[in-house]
Protein backbone atom coordinates (compact mmCIF):
# COMPACT_ATOMS: atom_id res chain seq x y z
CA UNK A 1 -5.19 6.64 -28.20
CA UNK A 2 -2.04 8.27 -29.25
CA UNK A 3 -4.03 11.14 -30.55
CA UNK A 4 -5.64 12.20 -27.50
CA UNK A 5 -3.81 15.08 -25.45
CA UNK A 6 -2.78 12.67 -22.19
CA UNK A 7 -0.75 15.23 -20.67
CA UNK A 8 -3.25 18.37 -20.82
CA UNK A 9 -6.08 16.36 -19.35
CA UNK A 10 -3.96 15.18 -16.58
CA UNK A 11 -2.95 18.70 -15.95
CA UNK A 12 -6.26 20.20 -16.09
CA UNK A 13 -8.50 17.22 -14.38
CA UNK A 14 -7.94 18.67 -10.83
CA UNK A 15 -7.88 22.10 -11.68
CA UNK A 16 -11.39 21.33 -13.69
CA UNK A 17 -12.93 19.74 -10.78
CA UNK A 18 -11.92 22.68 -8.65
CA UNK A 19 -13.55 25.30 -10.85
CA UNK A 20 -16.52 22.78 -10.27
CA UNK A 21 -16.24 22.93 -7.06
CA UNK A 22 -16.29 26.65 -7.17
CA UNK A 23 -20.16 26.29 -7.71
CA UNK A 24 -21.20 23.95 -5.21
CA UNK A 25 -22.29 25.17 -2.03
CA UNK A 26 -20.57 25.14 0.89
CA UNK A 27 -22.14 23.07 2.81
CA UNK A 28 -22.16 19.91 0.71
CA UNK A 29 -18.95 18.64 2.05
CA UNK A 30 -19.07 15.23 0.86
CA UNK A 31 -19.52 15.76 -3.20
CA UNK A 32 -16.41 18.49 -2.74
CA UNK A 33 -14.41 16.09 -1.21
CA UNK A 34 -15.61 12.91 -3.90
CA UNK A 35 -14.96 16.22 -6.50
CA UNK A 36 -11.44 16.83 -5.31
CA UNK A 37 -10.87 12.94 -5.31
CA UNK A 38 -12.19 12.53 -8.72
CA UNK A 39 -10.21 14.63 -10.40
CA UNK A 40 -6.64 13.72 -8.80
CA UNK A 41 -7.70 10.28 -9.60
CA UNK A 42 -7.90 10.50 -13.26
CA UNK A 43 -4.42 12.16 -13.26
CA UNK A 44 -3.30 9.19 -11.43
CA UNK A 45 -4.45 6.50 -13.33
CA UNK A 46 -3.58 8.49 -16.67
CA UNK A 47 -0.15 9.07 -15.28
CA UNK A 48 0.35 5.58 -14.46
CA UNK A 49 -0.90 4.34 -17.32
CA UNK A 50 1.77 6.70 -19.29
CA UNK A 51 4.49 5.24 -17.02
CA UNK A 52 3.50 1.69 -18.60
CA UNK A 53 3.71 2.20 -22.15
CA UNK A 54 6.40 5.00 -21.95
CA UNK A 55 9.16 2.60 -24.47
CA UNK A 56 12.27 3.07 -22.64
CA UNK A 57 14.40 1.81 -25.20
CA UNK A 58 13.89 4.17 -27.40
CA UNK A 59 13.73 7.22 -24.59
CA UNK A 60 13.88 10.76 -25.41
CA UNK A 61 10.46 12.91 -25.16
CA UNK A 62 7.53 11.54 -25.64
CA UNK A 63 3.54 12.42 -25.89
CA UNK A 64 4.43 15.48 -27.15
CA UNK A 65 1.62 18.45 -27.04
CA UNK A 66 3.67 21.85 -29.07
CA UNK A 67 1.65 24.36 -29.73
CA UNK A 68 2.98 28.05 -30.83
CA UNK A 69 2.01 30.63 -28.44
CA UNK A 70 3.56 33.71 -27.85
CA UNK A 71 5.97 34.24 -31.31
CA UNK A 72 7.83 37.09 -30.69
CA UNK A 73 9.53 35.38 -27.55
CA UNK A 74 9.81 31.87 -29.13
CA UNK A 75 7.55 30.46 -26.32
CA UNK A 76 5.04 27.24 -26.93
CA UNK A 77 2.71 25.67 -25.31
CA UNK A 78 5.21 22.66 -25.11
CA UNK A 79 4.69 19.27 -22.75
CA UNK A 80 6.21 16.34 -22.65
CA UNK A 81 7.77 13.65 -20.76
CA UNK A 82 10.49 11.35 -20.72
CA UNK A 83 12.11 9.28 -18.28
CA UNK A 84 13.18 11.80 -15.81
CA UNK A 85 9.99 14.14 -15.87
CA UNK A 86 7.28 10.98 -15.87
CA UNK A 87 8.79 9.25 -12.54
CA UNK A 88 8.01 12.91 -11.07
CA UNK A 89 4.70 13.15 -12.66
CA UNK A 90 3.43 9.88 -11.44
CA UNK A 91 4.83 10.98 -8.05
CA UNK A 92 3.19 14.15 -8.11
CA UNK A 93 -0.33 12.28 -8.43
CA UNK A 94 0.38 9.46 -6.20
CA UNK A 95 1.01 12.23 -3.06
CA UNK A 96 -2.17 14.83 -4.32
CA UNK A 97 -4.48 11.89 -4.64
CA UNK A 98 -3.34 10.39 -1.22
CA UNK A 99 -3.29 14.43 0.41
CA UNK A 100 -7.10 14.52 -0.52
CA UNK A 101 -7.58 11.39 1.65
CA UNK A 102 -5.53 12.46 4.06
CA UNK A 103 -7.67 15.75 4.75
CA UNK A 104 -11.02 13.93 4.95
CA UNK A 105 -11.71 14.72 8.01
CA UNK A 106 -10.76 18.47 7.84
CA UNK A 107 -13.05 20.63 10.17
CA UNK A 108 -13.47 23.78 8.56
CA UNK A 109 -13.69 25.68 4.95
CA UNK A 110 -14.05 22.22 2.84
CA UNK A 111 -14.73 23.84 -0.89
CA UNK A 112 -11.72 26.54 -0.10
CA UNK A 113 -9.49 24.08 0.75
CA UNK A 114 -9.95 21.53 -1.99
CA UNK A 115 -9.91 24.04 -4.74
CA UNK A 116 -6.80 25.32 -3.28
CA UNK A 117 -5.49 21.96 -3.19
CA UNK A 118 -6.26 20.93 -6.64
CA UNK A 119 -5.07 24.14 -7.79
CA UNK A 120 -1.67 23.11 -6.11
CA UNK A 121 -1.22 19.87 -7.67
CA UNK A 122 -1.94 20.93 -11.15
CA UNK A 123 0.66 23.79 -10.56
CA UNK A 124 3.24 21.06 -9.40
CA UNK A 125 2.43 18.88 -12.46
CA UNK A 126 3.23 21.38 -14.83
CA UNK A 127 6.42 21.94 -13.35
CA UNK A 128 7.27 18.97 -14.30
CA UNK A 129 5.86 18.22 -18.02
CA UNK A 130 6.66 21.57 -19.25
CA UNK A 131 9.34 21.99 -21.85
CA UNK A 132 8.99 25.56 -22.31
CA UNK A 133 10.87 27.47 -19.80
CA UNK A 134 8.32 30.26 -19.69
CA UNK A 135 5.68 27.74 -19.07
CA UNK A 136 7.62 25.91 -16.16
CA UNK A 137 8.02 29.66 -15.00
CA UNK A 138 4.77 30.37 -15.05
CA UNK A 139 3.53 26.74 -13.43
CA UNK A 140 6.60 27.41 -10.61
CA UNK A 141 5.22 30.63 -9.89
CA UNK A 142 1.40 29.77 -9.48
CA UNK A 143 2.77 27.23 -7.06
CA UNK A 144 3.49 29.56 -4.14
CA UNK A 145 0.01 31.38 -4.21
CA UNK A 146 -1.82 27.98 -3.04
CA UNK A 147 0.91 27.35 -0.62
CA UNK A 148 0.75 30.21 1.28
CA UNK A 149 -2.88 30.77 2.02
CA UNK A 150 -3.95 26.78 3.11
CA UNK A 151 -0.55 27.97 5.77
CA UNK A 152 -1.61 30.65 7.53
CA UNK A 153 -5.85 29.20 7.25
CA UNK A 154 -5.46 25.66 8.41
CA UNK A 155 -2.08 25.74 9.37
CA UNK A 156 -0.41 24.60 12.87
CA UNK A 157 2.11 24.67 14.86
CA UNK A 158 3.59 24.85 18.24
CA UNK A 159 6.88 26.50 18.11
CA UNK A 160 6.01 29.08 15.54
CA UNK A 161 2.78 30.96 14.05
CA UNK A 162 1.03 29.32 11.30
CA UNK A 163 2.03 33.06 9.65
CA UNK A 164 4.79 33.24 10.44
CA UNK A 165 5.43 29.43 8.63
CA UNK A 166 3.72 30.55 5.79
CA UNK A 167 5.22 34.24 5.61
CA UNK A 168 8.74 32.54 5.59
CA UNK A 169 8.15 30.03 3.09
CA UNK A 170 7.38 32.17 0.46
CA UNK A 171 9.53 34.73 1.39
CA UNK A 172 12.13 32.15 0.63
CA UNK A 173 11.19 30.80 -2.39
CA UNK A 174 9.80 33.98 -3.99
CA UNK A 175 13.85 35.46 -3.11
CA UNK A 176 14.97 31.86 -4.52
CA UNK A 177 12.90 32.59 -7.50
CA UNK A 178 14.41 36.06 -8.43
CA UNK A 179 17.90 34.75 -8.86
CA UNK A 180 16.10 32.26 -11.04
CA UNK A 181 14.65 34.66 -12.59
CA UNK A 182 17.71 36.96 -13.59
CA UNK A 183 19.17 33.63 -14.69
CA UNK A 184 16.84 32.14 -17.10
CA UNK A 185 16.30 35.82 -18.64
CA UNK A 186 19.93 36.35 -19.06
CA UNK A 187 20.26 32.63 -20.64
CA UNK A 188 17.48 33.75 -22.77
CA UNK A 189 18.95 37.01 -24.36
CA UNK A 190 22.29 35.33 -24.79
CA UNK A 191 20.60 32.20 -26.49
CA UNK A 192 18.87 34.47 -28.91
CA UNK A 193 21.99 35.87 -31.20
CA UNK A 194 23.35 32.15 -30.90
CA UNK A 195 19.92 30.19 -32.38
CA UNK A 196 19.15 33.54 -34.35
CA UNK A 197 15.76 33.32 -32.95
CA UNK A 198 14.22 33.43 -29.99
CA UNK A 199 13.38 30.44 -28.45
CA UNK A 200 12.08 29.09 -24.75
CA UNK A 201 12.60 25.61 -25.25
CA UNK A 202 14.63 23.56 -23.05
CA UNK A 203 16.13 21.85 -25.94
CA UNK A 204 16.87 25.26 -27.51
CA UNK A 205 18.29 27.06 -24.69
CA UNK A 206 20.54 24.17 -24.13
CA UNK A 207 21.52 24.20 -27.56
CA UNK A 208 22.63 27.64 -27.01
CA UNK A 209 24.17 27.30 -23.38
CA UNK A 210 26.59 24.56 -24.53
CA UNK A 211 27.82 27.34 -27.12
CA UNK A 212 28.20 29.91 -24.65
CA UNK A 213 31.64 30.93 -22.70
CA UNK A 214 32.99 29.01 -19.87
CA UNK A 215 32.94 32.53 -17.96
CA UNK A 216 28.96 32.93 -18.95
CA UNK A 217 28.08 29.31 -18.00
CA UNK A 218 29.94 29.45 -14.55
CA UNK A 219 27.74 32.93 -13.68
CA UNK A 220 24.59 31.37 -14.97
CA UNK A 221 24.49 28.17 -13.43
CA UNK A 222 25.66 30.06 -10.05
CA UNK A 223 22.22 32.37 -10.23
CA UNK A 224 20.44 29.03 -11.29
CA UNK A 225 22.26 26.99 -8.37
CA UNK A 226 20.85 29.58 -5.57
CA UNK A 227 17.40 29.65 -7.01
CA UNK A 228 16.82 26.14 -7.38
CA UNK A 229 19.01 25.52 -4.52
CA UNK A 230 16.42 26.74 -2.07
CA UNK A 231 13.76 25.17 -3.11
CA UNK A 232 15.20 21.62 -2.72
CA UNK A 233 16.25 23.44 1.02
CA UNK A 234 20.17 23.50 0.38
CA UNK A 235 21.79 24.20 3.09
CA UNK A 236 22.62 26.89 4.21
CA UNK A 237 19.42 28.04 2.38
CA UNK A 238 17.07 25.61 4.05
CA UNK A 239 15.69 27.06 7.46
CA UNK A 240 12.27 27.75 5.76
CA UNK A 241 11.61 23.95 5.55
CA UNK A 242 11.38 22.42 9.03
CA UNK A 243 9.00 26.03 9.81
CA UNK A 244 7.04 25.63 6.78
CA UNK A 245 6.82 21.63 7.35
CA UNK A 246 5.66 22.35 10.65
CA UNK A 247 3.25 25.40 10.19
CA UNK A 248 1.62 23.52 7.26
CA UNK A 249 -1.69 21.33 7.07
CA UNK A 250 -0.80 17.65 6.49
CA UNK A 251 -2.02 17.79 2.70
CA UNK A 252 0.44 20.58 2.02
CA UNK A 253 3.21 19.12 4.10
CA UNK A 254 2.95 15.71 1.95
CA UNK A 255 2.82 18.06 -1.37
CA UNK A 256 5.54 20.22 -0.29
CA UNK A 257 7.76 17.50 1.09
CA UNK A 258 6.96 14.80 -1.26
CA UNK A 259 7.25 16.85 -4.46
CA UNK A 260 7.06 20.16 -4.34
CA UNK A 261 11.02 20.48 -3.12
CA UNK A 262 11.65 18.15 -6.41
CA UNK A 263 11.11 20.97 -8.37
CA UNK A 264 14.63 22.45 -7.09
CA UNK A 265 16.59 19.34 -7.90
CA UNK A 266 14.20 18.42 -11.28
CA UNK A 267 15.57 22.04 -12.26
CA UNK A 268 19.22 22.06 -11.47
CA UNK A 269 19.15 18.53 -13.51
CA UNK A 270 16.71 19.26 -16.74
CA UNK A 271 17.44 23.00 -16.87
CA UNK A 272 20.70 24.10 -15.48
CA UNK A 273 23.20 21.25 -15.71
CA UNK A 274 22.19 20.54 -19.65
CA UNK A 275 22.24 23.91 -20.42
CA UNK A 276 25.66 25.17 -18.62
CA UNK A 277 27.54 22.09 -18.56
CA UNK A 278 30.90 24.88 -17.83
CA UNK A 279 29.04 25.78 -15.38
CA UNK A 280 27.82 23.00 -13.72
CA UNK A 281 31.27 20.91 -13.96
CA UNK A 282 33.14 24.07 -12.35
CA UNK A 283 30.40 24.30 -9.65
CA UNK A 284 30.00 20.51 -8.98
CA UNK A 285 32.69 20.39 -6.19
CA UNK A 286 30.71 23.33 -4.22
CA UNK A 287 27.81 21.72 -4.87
CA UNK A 288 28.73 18.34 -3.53
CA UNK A 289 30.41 19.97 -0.55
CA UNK A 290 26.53 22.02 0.20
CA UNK A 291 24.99 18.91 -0.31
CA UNK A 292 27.46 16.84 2.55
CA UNK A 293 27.36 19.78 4.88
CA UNK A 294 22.92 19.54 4.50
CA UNK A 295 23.26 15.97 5.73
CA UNK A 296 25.24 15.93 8.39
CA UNK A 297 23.74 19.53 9.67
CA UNK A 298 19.86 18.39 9.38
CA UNK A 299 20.23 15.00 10.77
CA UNK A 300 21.83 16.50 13.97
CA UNK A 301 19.42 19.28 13.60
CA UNK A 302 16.82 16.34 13.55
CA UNK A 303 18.33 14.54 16.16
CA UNK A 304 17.74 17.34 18.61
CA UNK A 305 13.90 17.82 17.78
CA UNK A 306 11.09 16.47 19.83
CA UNK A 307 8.22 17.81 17.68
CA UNK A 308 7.19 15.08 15.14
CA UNK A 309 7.21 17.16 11.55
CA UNK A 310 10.23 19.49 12.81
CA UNK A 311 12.03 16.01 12.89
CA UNK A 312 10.68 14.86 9.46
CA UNK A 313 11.55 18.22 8.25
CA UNK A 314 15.34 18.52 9.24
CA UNK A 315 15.41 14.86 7.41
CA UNK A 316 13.83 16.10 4.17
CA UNK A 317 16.87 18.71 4.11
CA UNK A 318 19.13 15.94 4.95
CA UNK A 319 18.00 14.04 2.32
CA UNK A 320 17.94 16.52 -0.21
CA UNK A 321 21.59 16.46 0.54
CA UNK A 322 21.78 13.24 -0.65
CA UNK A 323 20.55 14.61 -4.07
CA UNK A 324 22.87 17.77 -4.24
CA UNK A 325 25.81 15.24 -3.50
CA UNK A 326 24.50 13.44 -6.27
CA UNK A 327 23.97 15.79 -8.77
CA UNK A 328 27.72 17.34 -8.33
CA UNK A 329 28.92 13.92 -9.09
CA UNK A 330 28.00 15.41 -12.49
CA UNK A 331 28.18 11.33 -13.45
CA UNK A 332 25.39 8.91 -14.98
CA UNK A 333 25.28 6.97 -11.98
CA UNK A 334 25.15 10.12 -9.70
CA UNK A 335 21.92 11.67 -11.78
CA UNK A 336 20.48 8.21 -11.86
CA UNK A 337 20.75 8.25 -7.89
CA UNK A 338 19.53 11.59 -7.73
CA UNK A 339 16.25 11.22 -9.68
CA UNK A 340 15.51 8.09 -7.80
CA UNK A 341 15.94 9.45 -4.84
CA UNK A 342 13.92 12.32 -5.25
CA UNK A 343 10.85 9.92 -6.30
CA UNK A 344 12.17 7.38 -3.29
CA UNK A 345 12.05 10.39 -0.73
CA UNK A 346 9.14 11.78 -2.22
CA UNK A 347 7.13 8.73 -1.14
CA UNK A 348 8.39 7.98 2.56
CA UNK A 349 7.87 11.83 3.25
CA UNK A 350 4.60 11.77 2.13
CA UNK A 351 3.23 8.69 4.28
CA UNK A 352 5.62 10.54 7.40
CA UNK A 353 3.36 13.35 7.59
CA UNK A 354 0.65 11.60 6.46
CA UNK A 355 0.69 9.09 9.66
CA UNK A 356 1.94 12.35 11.35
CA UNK A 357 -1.19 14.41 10.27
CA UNK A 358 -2.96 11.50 11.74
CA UNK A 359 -1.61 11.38 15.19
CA UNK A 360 -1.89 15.38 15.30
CA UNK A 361 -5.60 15.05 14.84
CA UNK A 362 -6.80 12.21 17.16
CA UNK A 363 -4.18 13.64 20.25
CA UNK A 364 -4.13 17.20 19.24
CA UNK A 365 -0.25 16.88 19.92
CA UNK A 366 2.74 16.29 17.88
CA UNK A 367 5.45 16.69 20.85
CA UNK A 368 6.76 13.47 21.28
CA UNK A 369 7.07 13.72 25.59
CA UNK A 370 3.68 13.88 25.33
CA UNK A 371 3.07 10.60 23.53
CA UNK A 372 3.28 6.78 23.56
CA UNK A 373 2.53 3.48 23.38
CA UNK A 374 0.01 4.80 20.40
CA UNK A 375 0.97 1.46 18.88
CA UNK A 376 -1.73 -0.39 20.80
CA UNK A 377 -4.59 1.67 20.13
CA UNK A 378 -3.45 1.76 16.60
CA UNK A 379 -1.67 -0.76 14.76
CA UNK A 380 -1.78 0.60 11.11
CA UNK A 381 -1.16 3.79 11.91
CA UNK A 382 1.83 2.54 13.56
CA UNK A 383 2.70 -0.11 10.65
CA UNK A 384 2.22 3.80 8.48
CA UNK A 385 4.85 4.93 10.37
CA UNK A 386 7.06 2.38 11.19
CA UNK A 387 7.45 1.90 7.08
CA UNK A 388 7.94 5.52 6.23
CA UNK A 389 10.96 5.46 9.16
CA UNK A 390 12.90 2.21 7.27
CA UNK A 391 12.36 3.78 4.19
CA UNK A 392 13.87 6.39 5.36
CA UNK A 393 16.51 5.14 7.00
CA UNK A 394 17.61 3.01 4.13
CA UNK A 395 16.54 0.12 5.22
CA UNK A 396 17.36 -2.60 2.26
CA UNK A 397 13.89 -4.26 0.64
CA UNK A 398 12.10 -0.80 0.93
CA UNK A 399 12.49 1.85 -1.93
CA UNK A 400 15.46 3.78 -0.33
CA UNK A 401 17.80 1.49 -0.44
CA UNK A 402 18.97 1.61 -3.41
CA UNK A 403 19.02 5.17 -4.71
CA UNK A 404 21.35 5.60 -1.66
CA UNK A 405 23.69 3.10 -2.49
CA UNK A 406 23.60 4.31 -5.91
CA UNK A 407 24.63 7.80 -4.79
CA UNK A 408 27.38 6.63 -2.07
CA UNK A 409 29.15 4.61 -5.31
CA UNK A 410 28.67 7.91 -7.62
CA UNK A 411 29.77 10.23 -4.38
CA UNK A 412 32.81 8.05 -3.74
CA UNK A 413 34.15 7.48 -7.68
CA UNK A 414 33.92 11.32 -7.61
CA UNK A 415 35.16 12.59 -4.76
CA UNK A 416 36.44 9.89 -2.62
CA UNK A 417 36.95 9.91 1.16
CA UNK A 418 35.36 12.60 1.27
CA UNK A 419 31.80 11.12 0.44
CA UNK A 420 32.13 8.55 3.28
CA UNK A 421 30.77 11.87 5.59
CA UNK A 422 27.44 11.19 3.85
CA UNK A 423 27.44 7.81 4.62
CA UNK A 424 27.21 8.11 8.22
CA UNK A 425 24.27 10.63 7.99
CA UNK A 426 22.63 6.83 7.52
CA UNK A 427 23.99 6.25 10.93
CA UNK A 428 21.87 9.58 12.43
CA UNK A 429 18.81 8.93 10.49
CA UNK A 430 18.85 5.52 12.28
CA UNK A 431 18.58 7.04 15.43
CA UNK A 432 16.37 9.78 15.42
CA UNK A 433 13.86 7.74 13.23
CA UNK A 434 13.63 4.82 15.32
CA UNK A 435 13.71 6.68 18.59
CA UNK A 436 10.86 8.79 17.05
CA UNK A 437 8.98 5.43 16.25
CA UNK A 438 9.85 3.74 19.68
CA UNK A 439 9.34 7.28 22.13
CA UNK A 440 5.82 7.87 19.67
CA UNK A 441 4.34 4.34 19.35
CA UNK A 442 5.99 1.64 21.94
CA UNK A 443 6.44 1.81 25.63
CA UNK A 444 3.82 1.82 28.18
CA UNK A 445 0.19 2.66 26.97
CA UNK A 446 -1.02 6.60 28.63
CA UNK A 447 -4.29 6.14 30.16
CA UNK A 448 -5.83 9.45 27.73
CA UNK A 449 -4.92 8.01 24.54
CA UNK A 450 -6.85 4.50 26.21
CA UNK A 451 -10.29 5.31 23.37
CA UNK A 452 -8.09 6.36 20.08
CA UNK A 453 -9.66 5.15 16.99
CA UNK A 454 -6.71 3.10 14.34
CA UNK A 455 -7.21 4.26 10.76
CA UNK A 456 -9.98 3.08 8.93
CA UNK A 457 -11.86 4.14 5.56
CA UNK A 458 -10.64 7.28 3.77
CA UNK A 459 -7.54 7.32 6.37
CA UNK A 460 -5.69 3.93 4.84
CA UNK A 461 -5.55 5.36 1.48
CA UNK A 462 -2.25 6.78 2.20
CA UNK A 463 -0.79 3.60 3.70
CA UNK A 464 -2.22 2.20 0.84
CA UNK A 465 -0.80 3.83 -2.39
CA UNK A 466 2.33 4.86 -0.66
CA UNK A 467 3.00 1.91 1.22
CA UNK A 468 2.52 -0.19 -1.59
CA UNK A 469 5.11 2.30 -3.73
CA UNK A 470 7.55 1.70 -1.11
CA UNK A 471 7.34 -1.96 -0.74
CA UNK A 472 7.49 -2.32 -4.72
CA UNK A 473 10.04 -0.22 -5.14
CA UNK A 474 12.59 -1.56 -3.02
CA UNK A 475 11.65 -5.24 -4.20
CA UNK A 476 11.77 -4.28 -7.86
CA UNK A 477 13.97 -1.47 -8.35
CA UNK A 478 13.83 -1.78 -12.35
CA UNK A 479 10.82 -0.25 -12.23
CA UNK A 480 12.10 3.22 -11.61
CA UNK A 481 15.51 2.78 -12.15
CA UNK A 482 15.03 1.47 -16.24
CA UNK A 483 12.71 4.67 -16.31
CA UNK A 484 15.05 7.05 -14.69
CA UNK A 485 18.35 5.72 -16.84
CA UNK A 486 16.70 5.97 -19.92
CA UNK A 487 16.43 9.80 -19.80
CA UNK A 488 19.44 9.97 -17.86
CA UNK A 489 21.80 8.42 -20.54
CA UNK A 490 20.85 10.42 -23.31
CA UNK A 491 21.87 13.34 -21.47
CA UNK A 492 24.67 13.01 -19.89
CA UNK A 493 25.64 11.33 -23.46
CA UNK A 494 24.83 15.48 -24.43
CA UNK A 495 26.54 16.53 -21.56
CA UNK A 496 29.91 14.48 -21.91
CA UNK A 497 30.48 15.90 -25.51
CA UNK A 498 29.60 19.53 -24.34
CA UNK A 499 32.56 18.80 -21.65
CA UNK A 500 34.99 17.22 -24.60
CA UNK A 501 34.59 20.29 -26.64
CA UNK A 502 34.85 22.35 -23.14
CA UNK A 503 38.20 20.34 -22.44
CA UNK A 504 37.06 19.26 -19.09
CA UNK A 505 37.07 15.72 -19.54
C-alpha cells in the first residue's frame, strides 16, 4: 500500500471521470451525474483514509510523490502532505463530493457542468498537496478558468448580473495573482545564488528566504500578503466575494466558500510566513489590524443584507478575519487557530449555501421578505440550516467553537485589548444568523410555499457529510486539532529560530 501513488490518483480521479464524461452524450444525464459522483468519491474515501494513518507523532511530509521535471528551473513534480495540507485536502473532497449532490437537480447543460466541476476540484486539490511552487502556481491558476464560466452559464442573482459576478471575481483574483506572481519570481531569482541552484521547492525557497535581508523579506511578504490576501477576501480587498457568492451556482458557491478562499490563508501560512519570517513578523501587526477591521466591517455589512448568500458572503469575509487575526499572531496557538478555522469555516459555509441552493430552487427566491415559516414544509432543510448558523456563530459542541476560542487566546497574548474588537464580531454573527434562520424558516406559514417538498434522496447528502463533520468536530476536537498541531509545531519551531537569528524575539 505504501507504494501506490495515493495522492496522484486522488488528484486525477475527478478530472479522469470528467474526460469520461467528455464522451458520453448529452443526454444521458444520470451516468454523468453517477460519473461526476464516482470520481469525487474515491478522492474522498482515499483522502480520508490518508487522514487515518497520517502518524502525527512523527509529522513532517508524508506520501511523498518527487519526480524531476523541468531541470533547468529546479521544478518537480513534488506532492505531499502533512498536517496542515491533509485537513485541507480532506476538506476539499468532503465539499466537491457534497457540491455534486447538491446540483442533482440542475436543469440545463449536465455533462458541461460536471466536467467543469470536476475540473475545479482537482485544481483546488492540487493547491493544496503541491510542494513545488510552480506546480501550486500552475494548479492556482487553472482554478479561475472553471470558476468563471459555471458564473456567468448557471449563475444567479438578483442584485447583480451573473457576468458581472463572474467578470469581478476573476478580475480580482487574476490582479491578486500578479502581485503573487512578481513575488514568488523575485523569491525565486534571489533563492537561486543563495542554494546555488535553482530550486521550486517550498522547503528550498524557504531555506533561502530565511537567509535573505530583513529589507528583502519585508517587500516580499508585502507582494505575497496582497496576493494571497484577496483570495481569502481581506478586507479592504474583499468586495468580489459577497458578488461572486451571490452570482454563483450553489456547487461553486460551496467550492469557493468552503475551500477555494483557503487557498489565500493555506498560502500566507505554508508559503509566505516560512519563507519571510522578517517579513511576516514586521507585517504581522498590519495584518492583524486587516484582519479585525474584516470582522467587524462584514458582519455589519451582513447585518444589513436581506438576500440569503449576500449575508453568508459578508460572513465568509468576516470570518476570514478571524484567520488573518490569527495568522499575525505569528504564534503556535494563533496558526493552530487559523488552520482549524479555515477547515471549521470551510464546512458550515458549505452546508449554508448548500441549504441556501436548496431554498433558491424550490421558491425561486433568496430575499428573505419574501420568505417564511419554510420550517414546516421542511424540517431538514431547516435542521441544514439551523446547524450551519450555530456553527457559525460559535456555538460551543459544534466545530466552531473551538478554533475561535483558540484564536481570541492567540489574538489577546499578542496584541491585547485590542483583540477583544474581534470578539464581539461573535456578538453580530449572532444576530444576523439567527434572524436569518427565524425571518427564513419560523413565523407564520405563506399560503404559496403550502406544497414545498423537504429534502430527500440526493439532496441530504450535504446535511449528511457536512453535518456529521460539524457535529464531530465540535464533540471531538482532537481530531483536527492533533492533525493541525503536528505540522504546525515543526514550523513555527523553523520559524522561531529564523526570528532568533533575525533578533526579533
Amino acid at each position: 500500500m505504501k507504494s501506490l501513488p495515493f495522492l496522484t490518483i486522488i488528484l486525477l480521479a475527478p478530472a479522469i471521470c470528467a474526460i469520461i464524461m467528455a464522451f458520453i452524450p448529452k443526454e444521458q444525464v444520470n451516468p454523468i451525474k453517477w460519473l461526476a459522483a464516482t470520481g469525487t468519491f474515491i478522492s474522498l474515501a482515499m483522502s480520508a483514509y490518508l487522514y487515518g494513518v497520517y502518524d502525527t507523532a512523527a509529522g513532517g511530509l508524508q506520501f511523498v510523490e518527487r519526480v524531476p521535471w523541468i531541470k533547468d528551473l529546479g521544478v518537480s513534480y513534488f506532492l505531499a502532505v502533512d498536517g496542515i495540507s491533509l485537513p485541507m485536502l480532506l476538506l476539499t473532497n468532503m465539499i466537491g463530493f457534497s457540491a455534486v449532490f447538491a446540483s442533482w437537480n440542475l436543469e440545463s447543460r449536465h455533462r458541461e457542468f460536471f466536467i467543469l466541476l470536476c475540473l475545479l476540484i482537482s485544481g483546488v486539490m492540487g493547491t493544496f498537496i503541491a510542494h513545488d511552487i510552480f506546480i501550486f502556481l500552475l494548479f492556482y491558476e487553472v482554478v479561475v478558468i472553471p470558476i468563471y464560466i459555471m458564473v456567468i452559464i448557471w449563475g444567479s442573482s438578483k442584485r447583480v448580473t451573473k457576468e458581472y459576478a463572474g467578470m469581478k471575481l476573476t478580475i480580482y483574483l487574476l490582479v491578486g495573482s500578479a502581485f503573487l506572481l512578481v513575488g514568488i519570481i523575485a523569491l525565486f531569482v534571489k533563492s537561486i545564488p543563495i542554494l546555488g541552484e535553482p530550486n521550486m521547492s517550498f522547503a528550498a525557497l524557504a531555506q533561502a528566504g530565511n537567509q535573505m535581508s530583513a529589507f528583502d523579506q519585508k517587500w516580499l511578504f508585502a507582494l505575497m500578503l496582497i496576493g494571497f490576501g484577496s483570495l481569502i477576501s481581506m478586507w479592504p480587498f474583499h468586495s468580489w466575494s459577497p458578488d461572486g457568492y451571490a452570482g454563483a451556482p450553489t456547487a461553486v458557491s460551496m467550492i469557493h466558500a468552503g475551500v477555494l478562499k483557503k487557498i489565500g490563508g493555506y498560502g500566507l501560512i505554508k508559503i509566505a510566513l516560512f519563507s519571510l519570517p522578517l517579513g511576516a513578523k514586521f507585517w504581522a501587526p498590519y495584518m492583524a489590524a486587516l484582519g479585525i477591521a474584516g470582522v467587524a466591517y462584514a458582519a455589519f455589512a451582513a447585518l444589513a443584507q436581506k438576500d440569503l448568500k449576500y449575508i453568508v458572503g459578508y460572513s465568509s469575509v468576516s470570518h476570514m478575519g478571524y484567520v488573518m487575526l490569527a495568522i499575525g499572531t505569528v504564534n503556535v496557538i494563533g496558526i493552530n487557530g487559523a488552520v482549524a478555522n479555515m477547515f471549521a469555516h470551510g464546512v458550515m459555509a458549505a452546508l449554508f449555501f448548500s441549504a441556501i441552493g436548496v431554498i433558491y430552487e424550490k421558491t425561486k427566491t433568496r430575499w428573505i421578505p419574501d420568505l417564511g415559516g419554510l420550517a414546516r414544509q421542511m424540517p431538514l432543510l431547516a435542521v441544514s440550516f439551523m446547524l450551519a448558523a450555530f456553527a457559525s456563530l460559535g456555538l460551543p459542541g459544534l466545530i466552531g467553537f473551538i478554533p475561535e476560542f483558540t484564536i481570541f487566546i492567540a489574538g489577546f497574548k499578542a496584541f491585547g485589548g485590542f483583540a477583544v474588537i474581534a470578539i464581539g464580531g461573535i456578538v453580530i454573527t449572532a444576530l444576523y444568523a439567527l434572524r436569518a434562520g427565524a425571518n427564513t424558516l419560523f413565523g407564520p406559514p405563506r399560503e404559496e410555499y403550502n406544497n414545498l417538498r423537504d429534502i430527500r434522496g440526493a439532496e441530504l447528502v450535504p446535511l449528511a457529510v457536512l453535518g456529521l463533520v460539524l457535529i464531530a468536530g465540535g464533540l471531538l476536537p482532537s481530531l483536527l486539532f492533533d492533525m493541525v498541531n503536528s505540522g504546525v509545531e515543526p514550523l513555527m519551531n523553523q520559524l522561531d529560530n529564523a526570528l532568533k537569528i533575525g533578533g526579533l524575539i
